[in-house]
Every structure is written in structure tokens, then in C-alpha cells.
C-alpha atoms as a PDB file:
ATOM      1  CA  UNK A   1     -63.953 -10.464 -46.371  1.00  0.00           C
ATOM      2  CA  UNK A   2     -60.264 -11.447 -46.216  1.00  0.00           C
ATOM      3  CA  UNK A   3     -58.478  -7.429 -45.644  1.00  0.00           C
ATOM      4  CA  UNK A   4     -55.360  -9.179 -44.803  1.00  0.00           C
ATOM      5  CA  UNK A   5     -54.205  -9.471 -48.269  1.00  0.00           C
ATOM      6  CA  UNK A   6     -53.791  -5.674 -48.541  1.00  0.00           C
ATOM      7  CA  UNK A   7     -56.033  -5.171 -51.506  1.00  0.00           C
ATOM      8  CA  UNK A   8     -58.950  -3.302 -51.848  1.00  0.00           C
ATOM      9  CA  UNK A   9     -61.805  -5.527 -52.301  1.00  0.00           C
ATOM     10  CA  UNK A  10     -65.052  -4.442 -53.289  1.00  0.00           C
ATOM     11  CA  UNK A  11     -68.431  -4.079 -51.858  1.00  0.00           C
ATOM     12  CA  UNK A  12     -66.531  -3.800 -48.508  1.00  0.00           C
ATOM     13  CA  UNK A  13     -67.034  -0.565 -46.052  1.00  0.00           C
ATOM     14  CA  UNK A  14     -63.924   2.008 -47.544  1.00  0.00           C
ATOM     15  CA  UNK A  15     -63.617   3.405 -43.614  1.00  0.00           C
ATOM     16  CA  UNK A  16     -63.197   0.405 -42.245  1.00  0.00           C
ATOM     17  CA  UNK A  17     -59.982  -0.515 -44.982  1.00  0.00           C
ATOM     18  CA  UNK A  18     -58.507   2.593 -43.933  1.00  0.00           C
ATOM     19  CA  UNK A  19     -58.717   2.162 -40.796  1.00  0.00           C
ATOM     20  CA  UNK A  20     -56.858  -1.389 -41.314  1.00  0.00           C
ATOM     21  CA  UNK A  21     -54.478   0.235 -43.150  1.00  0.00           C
ATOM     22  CA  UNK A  22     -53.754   2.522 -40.473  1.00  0.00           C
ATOM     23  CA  UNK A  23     -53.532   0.117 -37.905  1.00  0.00           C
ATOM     24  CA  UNK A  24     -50.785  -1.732 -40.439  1.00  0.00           C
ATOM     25  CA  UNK A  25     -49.331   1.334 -41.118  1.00  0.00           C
ATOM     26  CA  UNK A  26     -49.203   1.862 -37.267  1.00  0.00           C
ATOM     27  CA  UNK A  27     -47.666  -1.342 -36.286  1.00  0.00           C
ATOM     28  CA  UNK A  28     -44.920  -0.589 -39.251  1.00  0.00           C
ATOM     29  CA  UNK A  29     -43.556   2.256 -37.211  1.00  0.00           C
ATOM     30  CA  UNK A  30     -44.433   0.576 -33.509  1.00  0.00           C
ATOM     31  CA  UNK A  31     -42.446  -2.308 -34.979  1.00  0.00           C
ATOM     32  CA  UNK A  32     -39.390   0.165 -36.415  1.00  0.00           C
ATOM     33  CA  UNK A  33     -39.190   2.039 -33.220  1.00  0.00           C
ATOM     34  CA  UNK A  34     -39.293  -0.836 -31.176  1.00  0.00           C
ATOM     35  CA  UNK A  35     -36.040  -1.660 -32.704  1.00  0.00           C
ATOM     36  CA  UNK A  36     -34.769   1.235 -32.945  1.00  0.00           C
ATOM     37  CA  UNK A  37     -34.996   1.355 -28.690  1.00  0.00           C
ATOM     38  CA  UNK A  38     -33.600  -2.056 -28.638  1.00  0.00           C
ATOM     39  CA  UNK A  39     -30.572  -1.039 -30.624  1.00  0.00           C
ATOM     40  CA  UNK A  40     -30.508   2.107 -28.377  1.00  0.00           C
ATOM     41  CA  UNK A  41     -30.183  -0.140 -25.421  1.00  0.00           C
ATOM     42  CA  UNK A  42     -27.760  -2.111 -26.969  1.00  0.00           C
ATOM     43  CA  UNK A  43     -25.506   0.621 -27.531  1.00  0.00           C
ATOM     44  CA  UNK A  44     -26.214   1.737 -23.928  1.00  0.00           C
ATOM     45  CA  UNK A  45     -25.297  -1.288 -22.319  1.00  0.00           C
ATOM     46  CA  UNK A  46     -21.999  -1.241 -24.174  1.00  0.00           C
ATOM     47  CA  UNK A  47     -21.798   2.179 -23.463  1.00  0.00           C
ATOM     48  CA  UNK A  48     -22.174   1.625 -19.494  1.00  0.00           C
ATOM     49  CA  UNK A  49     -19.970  -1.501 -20.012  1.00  0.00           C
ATOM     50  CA  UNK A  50     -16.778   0.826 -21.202  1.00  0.00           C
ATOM     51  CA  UNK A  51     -17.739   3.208 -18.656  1.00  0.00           C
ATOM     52  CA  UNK A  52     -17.316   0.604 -15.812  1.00  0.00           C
ATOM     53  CA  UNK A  53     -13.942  -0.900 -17.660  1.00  0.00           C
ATOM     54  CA  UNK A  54     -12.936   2.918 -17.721  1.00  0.00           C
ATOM     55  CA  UNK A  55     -14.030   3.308 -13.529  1.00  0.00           C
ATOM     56  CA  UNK A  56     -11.500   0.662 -13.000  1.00  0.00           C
ATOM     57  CA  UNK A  57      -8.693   1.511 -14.680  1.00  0.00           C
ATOM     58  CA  UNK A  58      -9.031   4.993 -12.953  1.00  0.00           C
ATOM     59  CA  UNK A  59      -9.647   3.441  -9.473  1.00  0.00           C
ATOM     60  CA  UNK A  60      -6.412   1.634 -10.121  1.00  0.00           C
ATOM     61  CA  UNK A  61      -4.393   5.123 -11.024  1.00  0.00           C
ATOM     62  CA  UNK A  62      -3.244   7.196  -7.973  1.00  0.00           C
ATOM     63  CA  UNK A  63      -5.634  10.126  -7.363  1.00  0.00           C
ATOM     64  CA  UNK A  64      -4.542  14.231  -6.740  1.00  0.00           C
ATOM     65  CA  UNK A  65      -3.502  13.421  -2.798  1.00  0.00           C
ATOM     66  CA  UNK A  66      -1.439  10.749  -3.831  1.00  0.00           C
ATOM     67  CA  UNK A  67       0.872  13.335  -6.424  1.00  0.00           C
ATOM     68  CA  UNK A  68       0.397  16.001  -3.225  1.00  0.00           C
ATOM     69  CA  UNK A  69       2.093  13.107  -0.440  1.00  0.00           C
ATOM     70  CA  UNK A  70       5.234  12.438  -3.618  1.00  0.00           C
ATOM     71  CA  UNK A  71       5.639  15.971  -3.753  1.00  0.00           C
ATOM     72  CA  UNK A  72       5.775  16.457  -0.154  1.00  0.00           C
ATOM     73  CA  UNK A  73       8.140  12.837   0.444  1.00  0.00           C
ATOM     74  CA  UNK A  74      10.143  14.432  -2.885  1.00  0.00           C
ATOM     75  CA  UNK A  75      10.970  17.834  -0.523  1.00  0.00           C
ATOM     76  CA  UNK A  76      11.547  16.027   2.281  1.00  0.00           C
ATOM     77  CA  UNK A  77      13.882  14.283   0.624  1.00  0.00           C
ATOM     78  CA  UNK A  78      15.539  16.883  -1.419  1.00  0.00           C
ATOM     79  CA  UNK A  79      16.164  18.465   2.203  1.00  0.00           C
ATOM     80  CA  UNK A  80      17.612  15.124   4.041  1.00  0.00           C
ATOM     81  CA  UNK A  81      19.696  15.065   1.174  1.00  0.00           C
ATOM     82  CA  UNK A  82      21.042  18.328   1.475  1.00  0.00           C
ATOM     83  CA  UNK A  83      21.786  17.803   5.346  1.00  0.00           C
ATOM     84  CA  UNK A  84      23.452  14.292   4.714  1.00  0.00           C
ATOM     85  CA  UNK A  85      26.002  16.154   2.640  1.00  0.00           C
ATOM     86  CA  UNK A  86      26.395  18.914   5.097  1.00  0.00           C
ATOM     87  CA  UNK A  87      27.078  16.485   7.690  1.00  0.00           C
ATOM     88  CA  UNK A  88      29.387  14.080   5.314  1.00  0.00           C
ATOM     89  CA  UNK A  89      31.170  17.165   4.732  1.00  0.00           C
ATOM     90  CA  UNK A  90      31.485  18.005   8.217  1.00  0.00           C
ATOM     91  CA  UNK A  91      32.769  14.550   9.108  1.00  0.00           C
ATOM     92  CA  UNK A  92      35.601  14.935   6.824  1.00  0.00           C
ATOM     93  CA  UNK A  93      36.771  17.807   8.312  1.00  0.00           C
ATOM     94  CA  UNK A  94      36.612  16.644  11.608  1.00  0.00           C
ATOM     95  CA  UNK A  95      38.473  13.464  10.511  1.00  0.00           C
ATOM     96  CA  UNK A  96      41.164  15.307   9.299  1.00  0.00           C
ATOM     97  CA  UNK A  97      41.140  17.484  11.989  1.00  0.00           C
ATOM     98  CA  UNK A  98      41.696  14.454  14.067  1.00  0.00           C
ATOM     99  CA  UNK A  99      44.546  12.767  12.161  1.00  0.00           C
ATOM    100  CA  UNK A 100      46.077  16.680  12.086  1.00  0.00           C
ATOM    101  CA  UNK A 101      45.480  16.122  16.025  1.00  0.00           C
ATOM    102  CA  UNK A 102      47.133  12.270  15.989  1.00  0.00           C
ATOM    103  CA  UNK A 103      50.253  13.514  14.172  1.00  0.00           C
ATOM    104  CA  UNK A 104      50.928  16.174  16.404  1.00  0.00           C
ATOM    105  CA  UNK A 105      50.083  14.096  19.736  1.00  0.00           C
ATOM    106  CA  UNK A 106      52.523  11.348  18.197  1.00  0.00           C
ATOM    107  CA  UNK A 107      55.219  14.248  17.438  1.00  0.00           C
ATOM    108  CA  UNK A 108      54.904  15.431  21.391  1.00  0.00           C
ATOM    109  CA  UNK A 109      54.615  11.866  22.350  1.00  0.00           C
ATOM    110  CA  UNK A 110      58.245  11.194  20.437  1.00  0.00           C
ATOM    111  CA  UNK A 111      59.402  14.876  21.510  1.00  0.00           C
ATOM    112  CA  UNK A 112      59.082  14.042  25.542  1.00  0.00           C
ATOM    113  CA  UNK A 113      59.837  10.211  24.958  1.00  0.00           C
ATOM    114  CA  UNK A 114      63.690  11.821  23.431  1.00  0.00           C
ATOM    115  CA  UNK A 115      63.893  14.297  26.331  1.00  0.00           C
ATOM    116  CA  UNK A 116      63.047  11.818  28.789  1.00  0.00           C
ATOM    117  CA  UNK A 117      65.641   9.278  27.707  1.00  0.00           C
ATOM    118  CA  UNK A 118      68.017  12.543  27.924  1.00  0.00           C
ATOM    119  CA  UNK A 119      67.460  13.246  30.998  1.00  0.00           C
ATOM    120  CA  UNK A 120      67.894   9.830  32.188  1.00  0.00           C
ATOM    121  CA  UNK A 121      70.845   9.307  30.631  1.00  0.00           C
ATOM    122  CA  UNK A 122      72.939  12.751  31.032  1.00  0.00           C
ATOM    123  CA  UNK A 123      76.383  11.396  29.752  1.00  0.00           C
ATOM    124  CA  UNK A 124      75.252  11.216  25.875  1.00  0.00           C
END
């Protein structure tokens, strides 16, 4: 009896065929799903690949505390700023304040240096 040749032959035992055929029939589908699991894991691996490509490109991004510290360095900033002119503007007032102060030292300075040489000399 040769039942691999997928005919019917006669004088055989009919149970025995079909159960033959449902092994084959069996090993059809055991053979389609095994594929289809090995394409699963295919796609899987590729899958957990891009994940890992995807985990590194985000490690390399700056996370939520690092935005929080710019904001905070951006304020702090903003604020130094602000003082800086304050105080620029507060030097140039006290600069002029200080040539004002020059001028009128040099005026007194010329003012007793004149009297002083009139005294000195009365007959002019």
C-alpha cells in the first residue's frame, strides 16, 4: 500500500486514508502557521529594532527638567539684564555728575588761583 501518492487505492481500510489525509491536512496548516509565527517574529524583531533606534534618539534629546533649568537660567537672565542696565544707567549719571563736579572744582581752582595772584600783587 503506497498512501503517499494521495489517491485512493482500493481494497485498502477507508479509516485509515482519512486519517492520513488528516494528518496531511494537519501538517498543511502546522506548516502555514509555522510561517506565519516566523514572519510574526520577523516583523517583531524589526519592530523592537526601531523601537531601540527610537530609545536613542530620545535619550539623546533633553528631557522636561532640562526645558524647567532654561526657563529658570532664561529668568535669571532676563533679571541680570534688567539690573546691568539699571546700573549702566546709573553710572552715567554719576559720570556726569562727576565731570559737572570737575568743571566746577577747576572753575574754583582758577577763581582762588586769580584772587591769590591779586592779592599778592596789590598794584595791578
Amino acid at each position: 500500500m503506497n498512501v503517499h501518492r494521495w489517491r485512493n487505492l482500493e481494497g485498502s481500510d477507508p479509516k485509515k486514508f482519512e486519517l492520513i489525509q488528516k494528518i496531511h491536512t494537519l501538517q498543511k496548516r502546522l506548516i502555514s502557521k509555522t510561517e506565519e509565527v516566523v514572519g510574526r517574529d520577523m516583523q517583531l524583531e524589526e519592530k523592537e529594532r526601531a523601537y531601540l533606534a527610537l530609545k536613542k534618539v530620545v535619550a539623546r534629546h533633553p528631557g522636561p527638567e532640562l526645558a524647567e533649568q532654561l526657563t529658570v537660567y532664561q529668568t535669571a537672565l532676563k533679571d541680570k539684564t534688567r539690573q546691568m542696565r539699571a546700573m549702566a544707567a546709573e553710572l552715567n549719571l554719576f559720570q556726569a555728575q562727576a565731570n559737572e563736579y570737575k568743571y566746577e572744582v577747576d572753575k574754583i581752582s582758577r577763581e582762588h588761583q586769580v584772587r591769590f595772584i591779586l592779592t599778592c600783587n596789590p598794584s595791578k
